[in-house]
Protein backbone atom coordinates (compact mmCIF):
# COMPACT_ATOMS: atom_id res chain seq x y z
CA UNK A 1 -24.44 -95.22 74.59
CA UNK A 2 -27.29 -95.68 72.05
CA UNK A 3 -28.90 -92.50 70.44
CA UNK A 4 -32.27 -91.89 71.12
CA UNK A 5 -34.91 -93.14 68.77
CA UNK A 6 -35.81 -91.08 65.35
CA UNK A 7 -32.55 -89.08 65.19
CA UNK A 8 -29.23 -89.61 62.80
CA UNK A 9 -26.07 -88.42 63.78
CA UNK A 10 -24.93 -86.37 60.64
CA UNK A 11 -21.30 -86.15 59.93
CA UNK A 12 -20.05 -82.24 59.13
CA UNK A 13 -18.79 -81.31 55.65
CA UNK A 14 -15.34 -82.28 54.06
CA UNK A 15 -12.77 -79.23 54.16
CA UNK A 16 -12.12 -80.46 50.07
CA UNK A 17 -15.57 -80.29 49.18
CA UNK A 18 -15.38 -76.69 49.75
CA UNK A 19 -12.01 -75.74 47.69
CA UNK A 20 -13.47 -77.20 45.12
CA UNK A 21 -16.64 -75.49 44.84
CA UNK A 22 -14.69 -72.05 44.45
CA UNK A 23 -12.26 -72.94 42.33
CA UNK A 24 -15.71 -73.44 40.07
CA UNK A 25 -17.34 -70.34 40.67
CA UNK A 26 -13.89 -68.34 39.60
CA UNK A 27 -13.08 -70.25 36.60
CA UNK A 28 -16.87 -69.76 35.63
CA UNK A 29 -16.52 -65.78 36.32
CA UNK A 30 -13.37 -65.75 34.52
CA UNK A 31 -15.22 -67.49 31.06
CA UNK A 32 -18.20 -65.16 31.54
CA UNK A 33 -16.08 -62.13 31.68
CA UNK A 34 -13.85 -63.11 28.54
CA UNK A 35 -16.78 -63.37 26.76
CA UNK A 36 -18.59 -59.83 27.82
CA UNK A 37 -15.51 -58.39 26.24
CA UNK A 38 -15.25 -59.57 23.13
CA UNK A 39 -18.85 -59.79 22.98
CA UNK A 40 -18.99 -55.60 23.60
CA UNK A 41 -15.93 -55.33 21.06
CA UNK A 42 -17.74 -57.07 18.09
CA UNK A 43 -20.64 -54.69 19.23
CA UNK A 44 -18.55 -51.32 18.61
CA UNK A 45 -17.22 -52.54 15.22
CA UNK A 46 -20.68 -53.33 13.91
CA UNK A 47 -21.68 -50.16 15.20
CA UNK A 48 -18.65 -47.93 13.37
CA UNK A 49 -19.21 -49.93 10.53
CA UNK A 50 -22.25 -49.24 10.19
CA UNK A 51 -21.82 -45.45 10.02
CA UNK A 52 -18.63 -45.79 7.78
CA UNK A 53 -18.80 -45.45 4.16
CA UNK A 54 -17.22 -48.44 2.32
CA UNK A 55 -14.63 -47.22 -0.33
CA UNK A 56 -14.51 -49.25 -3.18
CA UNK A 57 -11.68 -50.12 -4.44
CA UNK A 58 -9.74 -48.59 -8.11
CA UNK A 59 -9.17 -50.43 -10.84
CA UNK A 60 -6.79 -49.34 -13.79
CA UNK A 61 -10.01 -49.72 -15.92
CA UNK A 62 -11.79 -46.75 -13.64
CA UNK A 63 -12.54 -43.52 -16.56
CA UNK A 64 -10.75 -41.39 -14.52
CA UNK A 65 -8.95 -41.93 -11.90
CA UNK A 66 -7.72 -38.51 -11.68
CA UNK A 67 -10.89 -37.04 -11.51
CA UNK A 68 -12.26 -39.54 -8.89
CA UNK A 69 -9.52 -38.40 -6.58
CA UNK A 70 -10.40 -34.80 -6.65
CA UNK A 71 -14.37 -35.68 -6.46
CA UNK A 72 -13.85 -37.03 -3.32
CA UNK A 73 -10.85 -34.48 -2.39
CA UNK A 74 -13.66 -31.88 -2.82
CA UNK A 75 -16.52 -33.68 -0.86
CA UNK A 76 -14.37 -34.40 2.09
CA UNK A 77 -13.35 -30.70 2.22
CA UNK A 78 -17.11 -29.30 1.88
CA UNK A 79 -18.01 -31.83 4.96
CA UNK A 80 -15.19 -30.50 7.37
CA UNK A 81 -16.52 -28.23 10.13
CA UNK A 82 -15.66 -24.66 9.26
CA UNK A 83 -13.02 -23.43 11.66
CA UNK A 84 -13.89 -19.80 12.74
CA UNK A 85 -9.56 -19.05 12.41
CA UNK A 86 -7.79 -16.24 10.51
CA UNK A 87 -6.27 -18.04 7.05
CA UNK A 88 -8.07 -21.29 7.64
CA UNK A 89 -10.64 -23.04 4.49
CA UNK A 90 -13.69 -21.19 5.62
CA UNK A 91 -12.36 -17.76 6.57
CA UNK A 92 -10.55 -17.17 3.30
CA UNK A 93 -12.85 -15.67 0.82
CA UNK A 94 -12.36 -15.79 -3.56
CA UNK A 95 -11.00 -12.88 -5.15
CA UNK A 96 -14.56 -11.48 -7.28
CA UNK A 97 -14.01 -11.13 -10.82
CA UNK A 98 -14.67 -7.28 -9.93
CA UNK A 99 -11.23 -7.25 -8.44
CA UNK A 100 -8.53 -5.05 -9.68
CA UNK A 101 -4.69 -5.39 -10.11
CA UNK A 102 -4.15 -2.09 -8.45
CA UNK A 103 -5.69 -1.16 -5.01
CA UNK A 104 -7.46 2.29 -4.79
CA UNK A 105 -4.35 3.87 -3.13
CA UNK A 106 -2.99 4.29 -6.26
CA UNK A 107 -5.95 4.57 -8.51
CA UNK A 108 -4.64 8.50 -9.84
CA UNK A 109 -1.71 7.20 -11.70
CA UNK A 110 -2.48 3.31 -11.52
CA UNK A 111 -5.26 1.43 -12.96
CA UNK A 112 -4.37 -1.01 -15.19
CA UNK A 113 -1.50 -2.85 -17.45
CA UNK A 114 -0.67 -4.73 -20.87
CA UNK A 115 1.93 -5.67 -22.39
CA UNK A 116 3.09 -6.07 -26.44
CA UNK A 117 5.73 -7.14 -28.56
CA UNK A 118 9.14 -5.30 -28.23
CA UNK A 119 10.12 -5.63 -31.97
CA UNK A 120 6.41 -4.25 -32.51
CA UNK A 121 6.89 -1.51 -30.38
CA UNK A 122 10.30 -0.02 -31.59
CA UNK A 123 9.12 -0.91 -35.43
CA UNK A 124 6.19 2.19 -34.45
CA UNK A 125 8.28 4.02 -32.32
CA UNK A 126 11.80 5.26 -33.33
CA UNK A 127 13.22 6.19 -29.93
CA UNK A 128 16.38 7.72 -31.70
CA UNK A 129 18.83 5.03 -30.69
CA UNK A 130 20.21 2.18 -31.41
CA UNK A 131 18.54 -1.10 -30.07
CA UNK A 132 19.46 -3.69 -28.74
CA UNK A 133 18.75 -7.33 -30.76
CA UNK A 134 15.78 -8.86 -28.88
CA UNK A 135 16.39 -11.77 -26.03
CA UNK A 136 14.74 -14.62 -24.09
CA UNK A 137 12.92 -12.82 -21.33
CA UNK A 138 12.86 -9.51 -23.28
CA UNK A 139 10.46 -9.70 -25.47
CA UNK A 140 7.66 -7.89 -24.53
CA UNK A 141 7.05 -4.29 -23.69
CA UNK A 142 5.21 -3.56 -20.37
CA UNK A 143 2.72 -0.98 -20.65
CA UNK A 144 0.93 1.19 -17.48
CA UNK A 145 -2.05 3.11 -17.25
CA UNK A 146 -2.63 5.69 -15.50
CA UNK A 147 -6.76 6.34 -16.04
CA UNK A 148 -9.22 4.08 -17.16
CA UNK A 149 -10.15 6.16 -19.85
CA UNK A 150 -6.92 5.20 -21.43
CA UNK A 151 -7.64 1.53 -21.44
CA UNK A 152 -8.53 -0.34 -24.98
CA UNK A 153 -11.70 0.25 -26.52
CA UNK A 154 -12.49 -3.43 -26.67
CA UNK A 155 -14.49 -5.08 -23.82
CA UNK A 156 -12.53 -8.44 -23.08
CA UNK A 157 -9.13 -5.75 -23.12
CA UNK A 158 -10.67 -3.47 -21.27
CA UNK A 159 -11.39 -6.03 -18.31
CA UNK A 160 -8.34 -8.09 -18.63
CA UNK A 161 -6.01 -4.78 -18.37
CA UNK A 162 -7.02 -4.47 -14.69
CA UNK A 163 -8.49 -7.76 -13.67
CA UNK A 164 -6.37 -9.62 -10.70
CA UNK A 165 -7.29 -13.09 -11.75
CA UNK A 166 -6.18 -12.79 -15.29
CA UNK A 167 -2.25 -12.45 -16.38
CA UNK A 168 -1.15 -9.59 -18.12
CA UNK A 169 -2.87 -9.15 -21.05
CA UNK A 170 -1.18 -9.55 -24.50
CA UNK A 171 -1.75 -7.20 -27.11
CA UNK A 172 -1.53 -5.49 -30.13
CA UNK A 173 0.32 -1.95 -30.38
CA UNK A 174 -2.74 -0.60 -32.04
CA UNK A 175 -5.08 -1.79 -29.55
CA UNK A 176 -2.56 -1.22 -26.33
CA UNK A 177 -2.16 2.46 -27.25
CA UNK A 178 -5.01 3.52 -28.63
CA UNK A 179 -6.72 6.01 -26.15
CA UNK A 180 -3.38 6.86 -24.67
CA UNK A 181 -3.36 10.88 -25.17
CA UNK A 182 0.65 10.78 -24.14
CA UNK A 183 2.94 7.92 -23.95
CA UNK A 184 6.04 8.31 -21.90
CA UNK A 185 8.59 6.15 -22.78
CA UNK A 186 11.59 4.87 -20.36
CA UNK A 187 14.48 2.62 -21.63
CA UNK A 188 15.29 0.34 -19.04
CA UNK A 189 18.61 -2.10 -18.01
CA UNK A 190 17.33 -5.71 -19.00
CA UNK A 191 20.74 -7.49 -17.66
CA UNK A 192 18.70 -9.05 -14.74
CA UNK A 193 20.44 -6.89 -12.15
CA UNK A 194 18.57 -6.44 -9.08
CA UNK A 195 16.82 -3.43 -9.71
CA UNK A 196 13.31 -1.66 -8.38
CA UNK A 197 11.56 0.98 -10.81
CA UNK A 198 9.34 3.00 -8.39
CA UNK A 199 6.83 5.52 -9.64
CA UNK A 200 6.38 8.59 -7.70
CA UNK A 201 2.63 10.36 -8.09
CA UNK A 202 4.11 13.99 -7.77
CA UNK A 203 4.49 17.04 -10.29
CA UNK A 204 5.72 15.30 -13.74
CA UNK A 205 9.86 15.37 -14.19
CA UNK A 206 11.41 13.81 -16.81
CA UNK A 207 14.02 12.96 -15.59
CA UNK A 208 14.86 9.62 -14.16
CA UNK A 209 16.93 9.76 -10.39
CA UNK A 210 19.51 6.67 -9.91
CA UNK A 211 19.51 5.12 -6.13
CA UNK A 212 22.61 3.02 -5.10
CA UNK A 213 23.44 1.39 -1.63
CA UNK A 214 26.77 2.51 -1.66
CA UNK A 215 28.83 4.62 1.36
CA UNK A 216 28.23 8.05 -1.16
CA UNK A 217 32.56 8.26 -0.80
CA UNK A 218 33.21 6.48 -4.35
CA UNK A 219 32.55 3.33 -2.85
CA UNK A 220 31.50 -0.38 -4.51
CA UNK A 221 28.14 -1.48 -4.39
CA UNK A 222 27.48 -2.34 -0.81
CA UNK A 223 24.43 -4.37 -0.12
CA UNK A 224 24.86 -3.64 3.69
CA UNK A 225 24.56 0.58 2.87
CA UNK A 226 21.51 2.41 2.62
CA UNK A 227 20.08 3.73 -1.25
CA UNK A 228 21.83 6.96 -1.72
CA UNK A 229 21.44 8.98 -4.23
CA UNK A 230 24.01 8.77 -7.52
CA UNK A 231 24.99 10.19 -10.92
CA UNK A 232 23.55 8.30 -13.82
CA UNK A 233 27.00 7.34 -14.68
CA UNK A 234 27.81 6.05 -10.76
CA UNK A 235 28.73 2.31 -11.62
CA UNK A 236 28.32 -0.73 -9.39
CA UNK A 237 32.65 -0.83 -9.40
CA UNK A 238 32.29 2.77 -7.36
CA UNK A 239 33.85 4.86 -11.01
CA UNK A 240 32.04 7.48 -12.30
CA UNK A 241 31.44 7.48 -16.65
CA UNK A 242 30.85 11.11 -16.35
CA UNK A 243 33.68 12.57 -14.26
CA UNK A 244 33.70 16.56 -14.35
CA UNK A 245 36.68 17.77 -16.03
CA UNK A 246 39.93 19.07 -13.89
CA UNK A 247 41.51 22.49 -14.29
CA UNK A 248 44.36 20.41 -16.37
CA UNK A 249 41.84 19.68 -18.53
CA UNK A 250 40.41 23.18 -19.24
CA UNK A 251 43.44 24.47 -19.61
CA UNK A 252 44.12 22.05 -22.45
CA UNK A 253 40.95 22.95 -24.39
CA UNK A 254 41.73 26.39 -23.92
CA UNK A 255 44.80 26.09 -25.90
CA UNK A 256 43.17 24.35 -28.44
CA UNK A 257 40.68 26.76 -28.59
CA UNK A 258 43.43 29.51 -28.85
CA UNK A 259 43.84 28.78 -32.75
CA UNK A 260 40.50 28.90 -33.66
CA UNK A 261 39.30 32.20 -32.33
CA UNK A 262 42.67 33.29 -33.97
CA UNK A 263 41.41 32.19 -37.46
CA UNK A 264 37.85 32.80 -36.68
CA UNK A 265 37.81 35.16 -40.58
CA UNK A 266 38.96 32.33 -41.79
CA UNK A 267 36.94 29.67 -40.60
CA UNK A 268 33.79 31.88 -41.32
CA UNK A 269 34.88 32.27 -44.57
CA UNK A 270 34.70 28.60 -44.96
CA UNK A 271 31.27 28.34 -43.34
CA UNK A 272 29.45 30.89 -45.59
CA UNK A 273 29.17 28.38 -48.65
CA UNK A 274 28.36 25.48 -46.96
CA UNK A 275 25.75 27.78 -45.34
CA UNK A 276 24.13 29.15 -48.77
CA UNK A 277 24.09 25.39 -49.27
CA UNK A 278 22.16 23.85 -47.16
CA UNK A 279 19.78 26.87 -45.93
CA UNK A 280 15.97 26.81 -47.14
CA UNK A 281 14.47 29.79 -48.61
CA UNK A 282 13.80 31.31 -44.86
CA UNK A 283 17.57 31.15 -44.50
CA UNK A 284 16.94 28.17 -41.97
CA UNK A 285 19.66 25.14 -41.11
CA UNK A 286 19.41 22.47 -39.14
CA UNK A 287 22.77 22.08 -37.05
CA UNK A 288 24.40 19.29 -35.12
CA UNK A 289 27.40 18.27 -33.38
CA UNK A 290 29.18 15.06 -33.31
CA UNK A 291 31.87 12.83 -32.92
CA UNK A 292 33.36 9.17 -33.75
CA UNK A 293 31.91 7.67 -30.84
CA UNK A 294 28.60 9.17 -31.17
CA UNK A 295 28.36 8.11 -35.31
CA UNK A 296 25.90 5.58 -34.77
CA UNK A 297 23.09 7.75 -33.51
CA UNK A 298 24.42 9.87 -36.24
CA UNK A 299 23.28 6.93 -38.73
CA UNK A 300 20.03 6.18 -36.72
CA UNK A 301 19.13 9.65 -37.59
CA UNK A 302 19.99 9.59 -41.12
CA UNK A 303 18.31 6.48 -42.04
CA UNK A 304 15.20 7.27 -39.84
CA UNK A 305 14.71 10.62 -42.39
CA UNK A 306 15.13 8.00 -45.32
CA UNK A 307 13.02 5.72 -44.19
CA UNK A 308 9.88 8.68 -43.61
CA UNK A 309 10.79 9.92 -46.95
CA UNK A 310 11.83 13.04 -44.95
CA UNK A 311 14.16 16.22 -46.58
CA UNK A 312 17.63 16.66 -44.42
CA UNK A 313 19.45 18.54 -47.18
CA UNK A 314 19.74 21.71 -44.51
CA UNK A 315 21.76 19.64 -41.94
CA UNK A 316 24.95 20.78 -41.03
CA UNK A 317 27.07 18.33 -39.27
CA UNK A 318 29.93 20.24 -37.20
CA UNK A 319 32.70 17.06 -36.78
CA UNK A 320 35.09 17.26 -34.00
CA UNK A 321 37.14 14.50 -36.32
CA UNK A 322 38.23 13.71 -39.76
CA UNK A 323 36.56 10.46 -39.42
CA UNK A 324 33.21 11.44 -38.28
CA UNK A 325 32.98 14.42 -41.32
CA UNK A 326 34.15 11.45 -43.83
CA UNK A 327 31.18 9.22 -42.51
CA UNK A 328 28.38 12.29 -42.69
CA UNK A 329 29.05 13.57 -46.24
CA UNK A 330 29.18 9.23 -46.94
CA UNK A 331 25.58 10.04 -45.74
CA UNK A 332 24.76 13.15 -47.73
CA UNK A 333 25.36 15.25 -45.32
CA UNK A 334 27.25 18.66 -44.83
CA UNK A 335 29.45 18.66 -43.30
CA UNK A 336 32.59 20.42 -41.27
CA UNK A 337 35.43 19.94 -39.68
């Protein structure tokens, strides 16, 4: 049957026509997408880049390379946000050049510090015993103060005795000492054991209390106890230098005593001349005791008078040996035994 005039009969569209239309559109989305991405990274890097300072390399021919380094050490710190923390950068503050060594809490008996050489020290200062020869690590002599008005005269002393940013200040014995009204002197161990000195503000005493962690029963040195209070002769072994004598012992000086209240006439009569010898015109003498183990303080004296030019024909030196009474009249002393 024949179609009527004017009209075509169209055919409908291929199922493979169609596949192959979207298999174009995704491979086309696919491309497009790829390309937004790396398009929008190369966009970020430009962008960092361009807000990133370039770093030129260092050559061994740079001035100083050392220097560069802490330049830009220091420029990076002043450009980090401050950090409102306790102990960070911008919380901790510089010590002022006004700042003292000692705080005010101890400003009565505390306010500044030098130091000088031992051998100078001891040369000015004849402490009346012997001295030991001078070390590695002892060769200075540390010297407090306990007002300003005792510091040195000098200006640059007189700030560097109680400035905290300076080290101890070196000095002279002239210039250390010289507004110090008194100077208290303490002889201290320098064997490197581990002791504290700790001074007290309180009424002055001269004499110098020895703290030991030991169990206070003769014991050793016991780092576990609690400081108790010792002897001076308490040793770190738990013996004592200084024991107290025993009724044994007593008795034995009494009977050595015995004999010479028994010849007392006749020991006086020895005495008298040797008194009449060394006595000034005031019928003064200048007496002293000693023994073989004390001779060399006995010597430290002597040649301390000699070296001042100083008279010590009125000593008498009582001996307690044969030895000791051969060594003083060695000396020029009297001397008895």
């Amino acid at each position: 049957m024949a179609h009527p005039r004017g009209r075509r009969s169209i055919a409908p569209p291929h199922s493979g026509n169609n596949d192959a239309n979207s298999n174009s559109s995704m491979l086309i989305m696919i491309v497009l997408s790829v390309a937004s991405f790396f398009a929008g990274t190369l966009f970020s890097l430009q962008a960092a880049i361009g807000n990133t300072q370039v770093v030129q390399p260092l050559s061994v021919a740079d001035c100083n390379i050392e220097a560069i380094v802490a330049a830009r050490v220091k420029e990076a710190l002043k450009n980090m946000p401050a950090v409102g923390l306790k102990g960070s950068a911008a919380a901790v503050s510089t010590s002022s050049s006004d700042e003292t060594r000692f705080p005010a809490t101890v400003k009565k008996y505390a306010t500044g510090m030098s130091r000088m050489t031992k051998l100078d020290f001891t040369n000015q200062f004849d402490m009346g015993v012997p001295l030991d020869q001078v070390k590695e690590g002892e060769e200075d002599v540390l010297l407090l103060y306990s007002s300003e008005r005792a510091h040195p005269t000098k200006q640059s002393s007189k700030v560097d005795v109680k400035a905290l940013q300076t080290p101890v200040p070196h000095l002279s014995v002239d210039d250390a000492i010289e507004n110090c009204d008194e100077l208290h002197i303490i002889l201290t161990d320098q064997t490197n054991r581990k002791q504290c000195v700790a001074l007290v503000p309180q009424f002055e005493s001269f004499h110098i209390q020895k703290w030991m962690r030991v169990d206070g029963h003769g014991g050793k040195l016991d780092h576990a106890e609690a400081l108790k209070y010792v002897s001076r002769g308490y040793q770190s072994n738990g013996r004592e230098k200084f024991r107290p004598p025993e009724p044994k012992h007593t008795k034995k000086f009494w009977d050595m005593l015995g004999p010479y209240i028994e010849s007392m006439d006749e020991v006086l009569g020895n005495l008298k001349p040797l008194l009449e010898k060394v006595a000034n015109h005031k019928n003064q003498v200048i007496i002293m005791v000693c023994n073989m183990g004390q001779s060399e303080l006995l010597m430290n004296f002597v040649c301390s008078l000699k070296a001042r030019g100083l008279d010590y024909s009125q000593v008498l030196v009582f001996a307690t040996d044969e030895e000791t009474k051969a060594l003083a009249e060695s000396m020029g002393l009297t001397a008895f035994f």
